[in-house]
PDB file of N, CA and C in Angstrom:
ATOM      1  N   UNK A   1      15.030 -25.833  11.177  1.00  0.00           N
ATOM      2  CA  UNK A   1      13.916 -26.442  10.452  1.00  0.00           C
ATOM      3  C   UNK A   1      12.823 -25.442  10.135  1.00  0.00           C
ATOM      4  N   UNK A   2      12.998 -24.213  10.713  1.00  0.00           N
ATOM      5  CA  UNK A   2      12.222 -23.300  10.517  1.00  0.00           C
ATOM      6  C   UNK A   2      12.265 -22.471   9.344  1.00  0.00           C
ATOM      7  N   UNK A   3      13.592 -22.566   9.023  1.00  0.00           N
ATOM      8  CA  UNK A   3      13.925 -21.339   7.946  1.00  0.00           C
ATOM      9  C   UNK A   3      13.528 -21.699   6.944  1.00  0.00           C
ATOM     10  N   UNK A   4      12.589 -20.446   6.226  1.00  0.00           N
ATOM     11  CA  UNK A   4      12.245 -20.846   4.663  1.00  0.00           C
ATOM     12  C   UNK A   4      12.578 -19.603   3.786  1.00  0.00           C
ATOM     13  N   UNK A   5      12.629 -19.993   2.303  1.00  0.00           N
ATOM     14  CA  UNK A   5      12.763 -18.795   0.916  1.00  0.00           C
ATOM     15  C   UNK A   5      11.063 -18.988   0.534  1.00  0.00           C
ATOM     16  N   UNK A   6      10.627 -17.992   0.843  1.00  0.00           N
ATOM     17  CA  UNK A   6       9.682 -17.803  -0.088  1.00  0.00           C
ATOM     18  C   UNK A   6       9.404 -16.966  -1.328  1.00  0.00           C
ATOM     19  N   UNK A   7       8.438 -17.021  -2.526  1.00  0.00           N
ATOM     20  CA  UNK A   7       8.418 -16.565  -4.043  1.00  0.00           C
ATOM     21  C   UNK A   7       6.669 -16.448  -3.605  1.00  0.00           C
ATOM     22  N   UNK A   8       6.863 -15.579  -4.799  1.00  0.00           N
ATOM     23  CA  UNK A   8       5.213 -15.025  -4.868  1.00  0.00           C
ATOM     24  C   UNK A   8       5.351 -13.757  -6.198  1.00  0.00           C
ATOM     25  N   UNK A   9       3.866 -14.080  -6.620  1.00  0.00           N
ATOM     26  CA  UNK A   9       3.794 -13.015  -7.975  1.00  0.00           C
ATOM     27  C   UNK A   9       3.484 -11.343  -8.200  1.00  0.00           C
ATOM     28  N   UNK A  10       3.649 -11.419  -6.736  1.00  0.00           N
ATOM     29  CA  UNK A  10       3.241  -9.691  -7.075  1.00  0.00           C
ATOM     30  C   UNK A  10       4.713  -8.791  -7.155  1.00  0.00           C
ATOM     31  N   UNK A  11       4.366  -7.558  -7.860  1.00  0.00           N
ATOM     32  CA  UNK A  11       5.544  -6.260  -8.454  1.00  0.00           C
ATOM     33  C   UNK A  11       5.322  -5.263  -7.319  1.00  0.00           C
ATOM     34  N   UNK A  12       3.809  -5.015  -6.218  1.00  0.00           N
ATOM     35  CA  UNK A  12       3.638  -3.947  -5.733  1.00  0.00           C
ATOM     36  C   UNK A  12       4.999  -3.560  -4.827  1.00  0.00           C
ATOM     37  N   UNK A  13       5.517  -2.507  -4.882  1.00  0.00           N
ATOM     38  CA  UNK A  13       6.664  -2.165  -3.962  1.00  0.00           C
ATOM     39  C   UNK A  13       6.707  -2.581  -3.060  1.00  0.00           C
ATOM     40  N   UNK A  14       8.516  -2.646  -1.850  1.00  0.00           N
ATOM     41  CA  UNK A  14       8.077  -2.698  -0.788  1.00  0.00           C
ATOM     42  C   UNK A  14       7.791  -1.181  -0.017  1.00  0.00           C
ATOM     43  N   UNK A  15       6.729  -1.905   1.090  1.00  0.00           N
ATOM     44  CA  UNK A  15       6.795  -0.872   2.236  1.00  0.00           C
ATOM     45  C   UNK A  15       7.059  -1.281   3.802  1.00  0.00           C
ATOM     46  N   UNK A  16       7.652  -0.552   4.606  1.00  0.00           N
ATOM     47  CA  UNK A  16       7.771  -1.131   6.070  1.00  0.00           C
ATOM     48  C   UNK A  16       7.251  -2.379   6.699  1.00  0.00           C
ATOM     49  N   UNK A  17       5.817  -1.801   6.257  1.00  0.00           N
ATOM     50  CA  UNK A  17       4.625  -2.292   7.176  1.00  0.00           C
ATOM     51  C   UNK A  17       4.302  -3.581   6.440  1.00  0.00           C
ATOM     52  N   UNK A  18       4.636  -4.286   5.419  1.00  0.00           N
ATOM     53  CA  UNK A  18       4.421  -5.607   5.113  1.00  0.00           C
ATOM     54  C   UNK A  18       4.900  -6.403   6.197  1.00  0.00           C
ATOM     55  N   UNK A  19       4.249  -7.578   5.983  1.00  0.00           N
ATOM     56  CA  UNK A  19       4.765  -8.732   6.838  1.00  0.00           C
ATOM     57  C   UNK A  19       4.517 -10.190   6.205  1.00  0.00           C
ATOM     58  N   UNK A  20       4.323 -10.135   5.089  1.00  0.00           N
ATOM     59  CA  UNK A  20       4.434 -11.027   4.023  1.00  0.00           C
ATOM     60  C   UNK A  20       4.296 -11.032   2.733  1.00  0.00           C
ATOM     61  N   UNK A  21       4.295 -12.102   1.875  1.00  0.00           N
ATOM     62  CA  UNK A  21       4.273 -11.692   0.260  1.00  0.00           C
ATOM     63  C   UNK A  21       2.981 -11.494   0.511  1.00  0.00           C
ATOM     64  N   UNK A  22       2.850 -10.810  -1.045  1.00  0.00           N
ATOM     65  CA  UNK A  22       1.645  -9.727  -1.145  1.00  0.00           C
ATOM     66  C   UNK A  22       0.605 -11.149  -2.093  1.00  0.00           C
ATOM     67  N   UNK A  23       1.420 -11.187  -3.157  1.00  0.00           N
ATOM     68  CA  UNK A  23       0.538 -12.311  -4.546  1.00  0.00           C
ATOM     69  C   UNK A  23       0.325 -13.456  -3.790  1.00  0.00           C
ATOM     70  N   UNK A  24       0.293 -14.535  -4.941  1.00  0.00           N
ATOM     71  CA  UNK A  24       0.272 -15.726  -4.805  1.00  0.00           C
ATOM     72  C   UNK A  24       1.852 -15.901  -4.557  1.00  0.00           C
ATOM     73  N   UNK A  25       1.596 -17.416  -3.245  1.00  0.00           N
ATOM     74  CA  UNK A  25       2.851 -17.390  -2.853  1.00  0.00           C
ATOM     75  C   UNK A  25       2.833 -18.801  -2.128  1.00  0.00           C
ATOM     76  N   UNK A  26       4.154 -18.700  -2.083  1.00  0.00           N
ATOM     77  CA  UNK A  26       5.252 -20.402  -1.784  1.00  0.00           C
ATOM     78  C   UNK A  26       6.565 -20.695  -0.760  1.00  0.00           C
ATOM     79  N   UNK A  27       6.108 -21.293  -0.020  1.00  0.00           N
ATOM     80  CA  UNK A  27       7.223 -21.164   0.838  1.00  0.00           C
ATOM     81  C   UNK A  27       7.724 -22.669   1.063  1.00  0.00           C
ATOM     82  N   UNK A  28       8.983 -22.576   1.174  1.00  0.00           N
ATOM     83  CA  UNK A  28       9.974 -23.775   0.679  1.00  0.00           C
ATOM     84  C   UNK A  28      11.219 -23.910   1.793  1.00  0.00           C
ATOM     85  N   UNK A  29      11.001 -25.170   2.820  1.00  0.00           N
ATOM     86  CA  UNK A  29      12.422 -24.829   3.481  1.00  0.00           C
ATOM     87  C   UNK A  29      13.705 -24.994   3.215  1.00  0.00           C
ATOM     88  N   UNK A  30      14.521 -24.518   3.865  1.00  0.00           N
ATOM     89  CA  UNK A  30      16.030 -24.631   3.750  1.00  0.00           C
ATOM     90  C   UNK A  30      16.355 -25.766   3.136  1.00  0.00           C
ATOM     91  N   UNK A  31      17.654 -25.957   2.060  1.00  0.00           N
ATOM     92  CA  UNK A  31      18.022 -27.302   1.671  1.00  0.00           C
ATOM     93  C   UNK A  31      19.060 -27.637   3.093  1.00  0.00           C
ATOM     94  N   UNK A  32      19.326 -29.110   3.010  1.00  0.00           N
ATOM     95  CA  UNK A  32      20.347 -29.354   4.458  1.00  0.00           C
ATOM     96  C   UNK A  32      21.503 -28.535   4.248  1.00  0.00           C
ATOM     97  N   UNK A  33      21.861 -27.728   5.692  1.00  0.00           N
ATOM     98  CA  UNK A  33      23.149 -27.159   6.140  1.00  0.00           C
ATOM     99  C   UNK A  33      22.688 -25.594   6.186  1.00  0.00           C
ATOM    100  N   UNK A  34      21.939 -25.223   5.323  1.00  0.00           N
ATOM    101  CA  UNK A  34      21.142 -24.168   5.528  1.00  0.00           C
ATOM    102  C   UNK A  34      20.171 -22.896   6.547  1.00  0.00           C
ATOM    103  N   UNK A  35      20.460 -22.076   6.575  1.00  0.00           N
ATOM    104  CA  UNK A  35      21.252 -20.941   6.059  1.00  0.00           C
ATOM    105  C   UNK A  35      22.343 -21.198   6.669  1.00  0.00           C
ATOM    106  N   UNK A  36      23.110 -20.416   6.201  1.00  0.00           N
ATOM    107  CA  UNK A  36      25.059 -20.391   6.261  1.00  0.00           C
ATOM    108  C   UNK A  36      25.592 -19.291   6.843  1.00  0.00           C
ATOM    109  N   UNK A  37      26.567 -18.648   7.618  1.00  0.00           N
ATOM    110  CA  UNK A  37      27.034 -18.026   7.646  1.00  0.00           C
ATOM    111  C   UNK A  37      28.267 -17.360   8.039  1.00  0.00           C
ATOM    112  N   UNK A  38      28.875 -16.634   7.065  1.00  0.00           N
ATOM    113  CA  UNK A  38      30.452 -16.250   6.425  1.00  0.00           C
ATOM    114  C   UNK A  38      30.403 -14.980   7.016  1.00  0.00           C
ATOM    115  N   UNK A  39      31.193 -14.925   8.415  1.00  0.00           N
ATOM    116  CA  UNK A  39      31.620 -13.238   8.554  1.00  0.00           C
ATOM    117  C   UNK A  39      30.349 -12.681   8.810  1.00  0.00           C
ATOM    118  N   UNK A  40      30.398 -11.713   8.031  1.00  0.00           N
ATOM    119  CA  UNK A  40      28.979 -10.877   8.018  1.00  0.00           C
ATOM    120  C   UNK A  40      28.051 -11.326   6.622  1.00  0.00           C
ATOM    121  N   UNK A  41      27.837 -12.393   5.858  1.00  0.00           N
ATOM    122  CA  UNK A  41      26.964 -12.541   5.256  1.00  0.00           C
ATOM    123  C   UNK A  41      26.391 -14.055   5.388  1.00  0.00           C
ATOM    124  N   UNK A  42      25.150 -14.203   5.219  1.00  0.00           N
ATOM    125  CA  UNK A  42      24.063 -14.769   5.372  1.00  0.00           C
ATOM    126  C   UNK A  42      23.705 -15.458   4.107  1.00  0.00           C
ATOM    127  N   UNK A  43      23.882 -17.047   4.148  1.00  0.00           N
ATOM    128  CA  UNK A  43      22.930 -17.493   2.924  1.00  0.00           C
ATOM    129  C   UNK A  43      22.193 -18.192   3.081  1.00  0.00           C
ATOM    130  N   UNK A  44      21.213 -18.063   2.655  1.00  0.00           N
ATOM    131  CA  UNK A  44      19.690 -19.206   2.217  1.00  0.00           C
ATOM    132  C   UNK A  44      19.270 -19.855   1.041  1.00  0.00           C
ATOM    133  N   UNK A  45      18.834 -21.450   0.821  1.00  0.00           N
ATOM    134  CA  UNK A  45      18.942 -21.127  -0.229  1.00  0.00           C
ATOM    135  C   UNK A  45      17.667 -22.508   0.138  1.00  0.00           C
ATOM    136  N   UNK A  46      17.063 -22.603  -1.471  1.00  0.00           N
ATOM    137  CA  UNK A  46      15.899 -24.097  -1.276  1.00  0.00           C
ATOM    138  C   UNK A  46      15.736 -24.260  -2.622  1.00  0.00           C
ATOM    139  N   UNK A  47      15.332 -25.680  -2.637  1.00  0.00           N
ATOM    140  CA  UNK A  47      14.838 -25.860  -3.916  1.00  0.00           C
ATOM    141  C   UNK A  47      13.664 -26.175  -4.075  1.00  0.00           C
ATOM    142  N   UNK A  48      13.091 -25.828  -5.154  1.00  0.00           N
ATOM    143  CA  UNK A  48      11.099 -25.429  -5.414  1.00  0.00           C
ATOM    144  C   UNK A  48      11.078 -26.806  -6.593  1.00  0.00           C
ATOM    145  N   UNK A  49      10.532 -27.560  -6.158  1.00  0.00           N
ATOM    146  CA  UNK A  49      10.147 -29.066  -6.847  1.00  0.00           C
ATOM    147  C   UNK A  49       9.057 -28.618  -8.693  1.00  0.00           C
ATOM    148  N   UNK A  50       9.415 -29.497  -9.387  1.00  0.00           N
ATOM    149  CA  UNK A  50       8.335 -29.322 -10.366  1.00  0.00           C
ATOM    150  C   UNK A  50       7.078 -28.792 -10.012  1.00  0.00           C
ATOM    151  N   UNK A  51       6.148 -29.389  -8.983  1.00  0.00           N
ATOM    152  CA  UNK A  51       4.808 -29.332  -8.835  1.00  0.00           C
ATOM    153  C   UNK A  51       4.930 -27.400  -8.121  1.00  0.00           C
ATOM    154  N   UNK A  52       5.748 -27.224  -7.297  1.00  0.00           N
ATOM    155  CA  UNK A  52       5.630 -26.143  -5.979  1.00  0.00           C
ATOM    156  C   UNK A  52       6.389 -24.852  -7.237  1.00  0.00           C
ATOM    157  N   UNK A  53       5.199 -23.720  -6.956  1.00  0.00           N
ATOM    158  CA  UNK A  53       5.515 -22.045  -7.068  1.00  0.00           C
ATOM    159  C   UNK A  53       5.647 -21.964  -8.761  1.00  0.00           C
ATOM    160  N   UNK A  54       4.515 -22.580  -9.542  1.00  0.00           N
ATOM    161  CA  UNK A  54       4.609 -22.515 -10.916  1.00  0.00           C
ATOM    162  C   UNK A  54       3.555 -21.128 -11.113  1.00  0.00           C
ATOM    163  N   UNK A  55       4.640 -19.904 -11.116  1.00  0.00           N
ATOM    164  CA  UNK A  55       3.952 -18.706 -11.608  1.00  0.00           C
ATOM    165  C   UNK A  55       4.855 -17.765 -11.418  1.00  0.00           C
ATOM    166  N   UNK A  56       4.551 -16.556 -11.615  1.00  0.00           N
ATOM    167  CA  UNK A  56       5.747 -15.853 -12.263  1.00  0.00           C
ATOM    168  C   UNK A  56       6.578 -14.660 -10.779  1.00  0.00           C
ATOM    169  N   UNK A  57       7.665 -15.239 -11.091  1.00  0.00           N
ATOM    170  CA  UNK A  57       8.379 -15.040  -9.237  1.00  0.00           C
ATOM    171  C   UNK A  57       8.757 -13.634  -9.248  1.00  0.00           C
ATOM    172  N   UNK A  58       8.050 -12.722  -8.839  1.00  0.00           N
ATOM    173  CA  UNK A  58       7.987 -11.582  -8.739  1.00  0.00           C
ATOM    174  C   UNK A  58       8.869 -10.990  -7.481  1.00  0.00           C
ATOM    175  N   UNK A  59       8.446 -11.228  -6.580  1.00  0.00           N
ATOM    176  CA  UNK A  59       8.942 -11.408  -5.006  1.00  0.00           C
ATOM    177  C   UNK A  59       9.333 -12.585  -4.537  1.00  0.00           C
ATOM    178  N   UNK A  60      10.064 -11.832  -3.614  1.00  0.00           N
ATOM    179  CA  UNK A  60      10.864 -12.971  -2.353  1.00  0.00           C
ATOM    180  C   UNK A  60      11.011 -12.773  -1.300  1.00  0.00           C
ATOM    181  N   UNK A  61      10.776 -13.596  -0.253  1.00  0.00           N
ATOM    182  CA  UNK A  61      11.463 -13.347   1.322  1.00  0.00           C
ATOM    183  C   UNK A  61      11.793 -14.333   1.661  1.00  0.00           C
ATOM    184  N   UNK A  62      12.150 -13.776   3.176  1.00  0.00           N
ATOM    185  CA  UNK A  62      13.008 -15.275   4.121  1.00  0.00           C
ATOM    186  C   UNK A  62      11.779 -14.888   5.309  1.00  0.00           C
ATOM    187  N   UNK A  63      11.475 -16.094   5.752  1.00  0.00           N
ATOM    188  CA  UNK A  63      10.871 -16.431   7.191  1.00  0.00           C
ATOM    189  C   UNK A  63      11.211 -17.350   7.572  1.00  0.00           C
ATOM    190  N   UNK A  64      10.530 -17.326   8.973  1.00  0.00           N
ATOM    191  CA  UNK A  64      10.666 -18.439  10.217  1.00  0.00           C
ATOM    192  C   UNK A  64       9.605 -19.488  10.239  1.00  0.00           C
ATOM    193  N   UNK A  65       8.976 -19.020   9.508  1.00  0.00           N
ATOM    194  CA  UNK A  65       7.553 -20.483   9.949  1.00  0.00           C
ATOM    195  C   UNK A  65       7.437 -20.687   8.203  1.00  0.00           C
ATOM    196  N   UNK A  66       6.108 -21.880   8.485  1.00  0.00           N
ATOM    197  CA  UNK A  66       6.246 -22.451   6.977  1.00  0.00           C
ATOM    198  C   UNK A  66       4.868 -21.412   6.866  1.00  0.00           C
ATOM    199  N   UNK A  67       4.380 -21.080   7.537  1.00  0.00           N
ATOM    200  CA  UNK A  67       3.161 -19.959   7.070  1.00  0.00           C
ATOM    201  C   UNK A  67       2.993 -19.050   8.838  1.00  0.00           C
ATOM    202  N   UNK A  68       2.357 -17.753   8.240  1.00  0.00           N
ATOM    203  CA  UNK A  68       2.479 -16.427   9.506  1.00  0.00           C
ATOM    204  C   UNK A  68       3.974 -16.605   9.573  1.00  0.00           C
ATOM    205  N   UNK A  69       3.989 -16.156  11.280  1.00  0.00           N
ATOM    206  CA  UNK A  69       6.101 -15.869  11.846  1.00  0.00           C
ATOM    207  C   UNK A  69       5.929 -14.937  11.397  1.00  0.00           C
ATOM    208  N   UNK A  70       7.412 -14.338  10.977  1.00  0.00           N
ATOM    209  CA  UNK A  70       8.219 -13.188  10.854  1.00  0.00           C
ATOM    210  C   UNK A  70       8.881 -13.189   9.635  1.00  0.00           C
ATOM    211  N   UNK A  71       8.626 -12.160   8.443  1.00  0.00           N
ATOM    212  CA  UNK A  71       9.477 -12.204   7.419  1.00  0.00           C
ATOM    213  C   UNK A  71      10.812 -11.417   7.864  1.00  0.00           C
ATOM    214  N   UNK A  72      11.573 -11.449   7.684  1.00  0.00           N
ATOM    215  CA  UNK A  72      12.950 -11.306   7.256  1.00  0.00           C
ATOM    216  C   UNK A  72      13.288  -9.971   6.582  1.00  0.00           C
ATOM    217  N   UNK A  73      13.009 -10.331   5.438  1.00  0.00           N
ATOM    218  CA  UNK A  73      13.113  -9.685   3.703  1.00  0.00           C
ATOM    219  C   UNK A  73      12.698 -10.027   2.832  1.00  0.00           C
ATOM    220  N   UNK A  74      11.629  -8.824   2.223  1.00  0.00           N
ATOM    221  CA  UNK A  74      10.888  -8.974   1.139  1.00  0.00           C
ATOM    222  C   UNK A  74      11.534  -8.038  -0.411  1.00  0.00           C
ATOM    223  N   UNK A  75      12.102  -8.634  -1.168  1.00  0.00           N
ATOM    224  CA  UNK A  75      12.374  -8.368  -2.191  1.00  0.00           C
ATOM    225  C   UNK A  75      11.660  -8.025  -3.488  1.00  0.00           C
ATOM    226  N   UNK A  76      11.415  -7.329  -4.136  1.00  0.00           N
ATOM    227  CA  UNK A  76      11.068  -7.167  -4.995  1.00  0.00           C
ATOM    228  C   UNK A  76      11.534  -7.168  -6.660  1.00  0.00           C
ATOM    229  N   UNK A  77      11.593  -8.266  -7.246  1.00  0.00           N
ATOM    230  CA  UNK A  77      12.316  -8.206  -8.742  1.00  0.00           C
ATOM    231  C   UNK A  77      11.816  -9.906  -9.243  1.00  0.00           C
ATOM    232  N   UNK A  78      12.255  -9.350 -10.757  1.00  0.00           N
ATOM    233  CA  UNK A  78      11.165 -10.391 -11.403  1.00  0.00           C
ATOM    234  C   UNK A  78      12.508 -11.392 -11.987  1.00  0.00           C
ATOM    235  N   UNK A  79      12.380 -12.502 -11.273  1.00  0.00           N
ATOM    236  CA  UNK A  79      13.257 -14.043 -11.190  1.00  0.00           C
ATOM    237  C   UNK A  79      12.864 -14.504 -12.621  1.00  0.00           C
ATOM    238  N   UNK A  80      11.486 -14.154 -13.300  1.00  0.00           N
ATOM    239  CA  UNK A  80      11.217 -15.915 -14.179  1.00  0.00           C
ATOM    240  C   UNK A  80      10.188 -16.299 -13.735  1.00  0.00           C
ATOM    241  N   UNK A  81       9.428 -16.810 -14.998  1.00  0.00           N
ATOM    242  CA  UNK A  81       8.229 -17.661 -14.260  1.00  0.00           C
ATOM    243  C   UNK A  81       8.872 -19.161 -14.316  1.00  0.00           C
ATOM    244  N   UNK A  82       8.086 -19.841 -13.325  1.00  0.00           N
ATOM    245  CA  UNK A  82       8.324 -21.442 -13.185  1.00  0.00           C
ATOM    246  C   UNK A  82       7.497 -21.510 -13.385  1.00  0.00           C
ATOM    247  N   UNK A  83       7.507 -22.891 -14.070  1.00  0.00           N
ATOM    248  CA  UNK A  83       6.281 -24.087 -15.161  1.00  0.00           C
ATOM    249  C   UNK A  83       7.083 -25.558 -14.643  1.00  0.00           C
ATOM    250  N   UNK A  84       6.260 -26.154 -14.618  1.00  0.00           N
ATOM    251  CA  UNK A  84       6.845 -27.558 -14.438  1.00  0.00           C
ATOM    252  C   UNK A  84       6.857 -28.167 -15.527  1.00  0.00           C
ATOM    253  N   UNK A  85       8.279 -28.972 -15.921  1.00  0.00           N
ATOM    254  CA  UNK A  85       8.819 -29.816 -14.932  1.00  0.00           C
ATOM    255  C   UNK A  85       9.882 -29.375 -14.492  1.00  0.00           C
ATOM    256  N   UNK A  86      10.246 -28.096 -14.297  1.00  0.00           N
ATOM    257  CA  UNK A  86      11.275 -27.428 -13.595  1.00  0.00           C
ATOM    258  C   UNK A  86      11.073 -27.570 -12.515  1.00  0.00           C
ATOM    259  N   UNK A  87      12.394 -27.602 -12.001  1.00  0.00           N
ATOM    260  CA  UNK A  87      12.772 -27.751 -10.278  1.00  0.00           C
ATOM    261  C   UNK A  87      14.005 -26.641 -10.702  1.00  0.00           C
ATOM    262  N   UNK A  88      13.352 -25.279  -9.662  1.00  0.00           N
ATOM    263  CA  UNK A  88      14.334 -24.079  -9.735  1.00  0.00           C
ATOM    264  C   UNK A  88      14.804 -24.123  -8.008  1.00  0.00           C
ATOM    265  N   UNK A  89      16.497 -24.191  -7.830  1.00  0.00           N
ATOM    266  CA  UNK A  89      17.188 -23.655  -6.473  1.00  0.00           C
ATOM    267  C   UNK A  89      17.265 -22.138  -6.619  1.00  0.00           C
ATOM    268  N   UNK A  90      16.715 -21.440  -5.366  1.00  0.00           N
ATOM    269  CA  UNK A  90      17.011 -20.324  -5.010  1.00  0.00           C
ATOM    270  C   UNK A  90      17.472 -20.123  -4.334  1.00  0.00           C
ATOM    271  N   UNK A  91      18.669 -19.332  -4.217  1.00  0.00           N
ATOM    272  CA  UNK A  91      19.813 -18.593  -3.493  1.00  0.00           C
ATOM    273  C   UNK A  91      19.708 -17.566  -2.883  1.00  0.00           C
ATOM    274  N   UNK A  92      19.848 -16.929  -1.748  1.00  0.00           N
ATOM    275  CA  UNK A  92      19.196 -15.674  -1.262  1.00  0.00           C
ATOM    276  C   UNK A  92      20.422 -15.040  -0.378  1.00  0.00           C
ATOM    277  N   UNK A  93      20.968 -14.221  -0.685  1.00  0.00           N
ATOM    278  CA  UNK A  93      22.322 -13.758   0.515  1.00  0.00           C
ATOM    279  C   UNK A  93      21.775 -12.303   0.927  1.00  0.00           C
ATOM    280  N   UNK A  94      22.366 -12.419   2.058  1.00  0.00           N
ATOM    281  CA  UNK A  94      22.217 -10.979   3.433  1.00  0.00           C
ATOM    282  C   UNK A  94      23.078 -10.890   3.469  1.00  0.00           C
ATOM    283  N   UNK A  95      23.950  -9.438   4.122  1.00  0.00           N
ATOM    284  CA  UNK A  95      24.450  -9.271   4.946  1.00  0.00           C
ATOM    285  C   UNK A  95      24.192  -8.612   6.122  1.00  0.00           C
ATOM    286  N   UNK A  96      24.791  -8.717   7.704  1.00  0.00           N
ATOM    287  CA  UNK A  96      24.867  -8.365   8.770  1.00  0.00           C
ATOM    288  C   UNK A  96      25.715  -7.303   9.014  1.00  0.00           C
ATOM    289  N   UNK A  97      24.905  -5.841   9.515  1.00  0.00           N
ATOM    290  CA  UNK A  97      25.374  -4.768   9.838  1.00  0.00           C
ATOM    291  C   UNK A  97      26.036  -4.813  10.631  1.00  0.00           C
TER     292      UNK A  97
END
């Protein structure tokens, strides 16, 4: 119940020392059965309702809490902006070293 995908609008790179999105940002938990995992890879995935994360999805991570905790992985690349009345699922896969 902990696990979430979060989106947020900033491009600034990553570096080590982050520990969360940088922009404006949204965090969304797991849809049911969520995260998954196959062997050595990892999936997450949620869906962001019309009203939730209407701006332009720059970044991404995975955490443990619905706000602070521990990010995961912070990604950097530009998804799309969301506008409502879109409801966008995001998909997020790892793998385990």
């Amino acid at each position: 119940t902990n696990a979430r995908l979060g989106v947020g609008n900033s491009a600034t790179a990553f570096a080590d020392t982050q520990t969360d999105l940088l922009g404006t940002n949204f965090r969304r938990v797991m849809e049911a059965t969520f995260p998954t995992r196959s062997v050595r890879e990892i999936t997450w995935k949620s869906s962001f309702a019309a009203s939730e994360a209407n701006f332009d999805w720059l970044e991404n991570g995975v955490f443990n809490a619905a706000s602070a905790g521990d990010m995961l992985a912070r990604d950097v690349e530009n998804l799309g902006t969301k506008a409502s009345p879109a409801v966008w699922v995001f998909t997020k896969k790892g793998t385990i070293t």
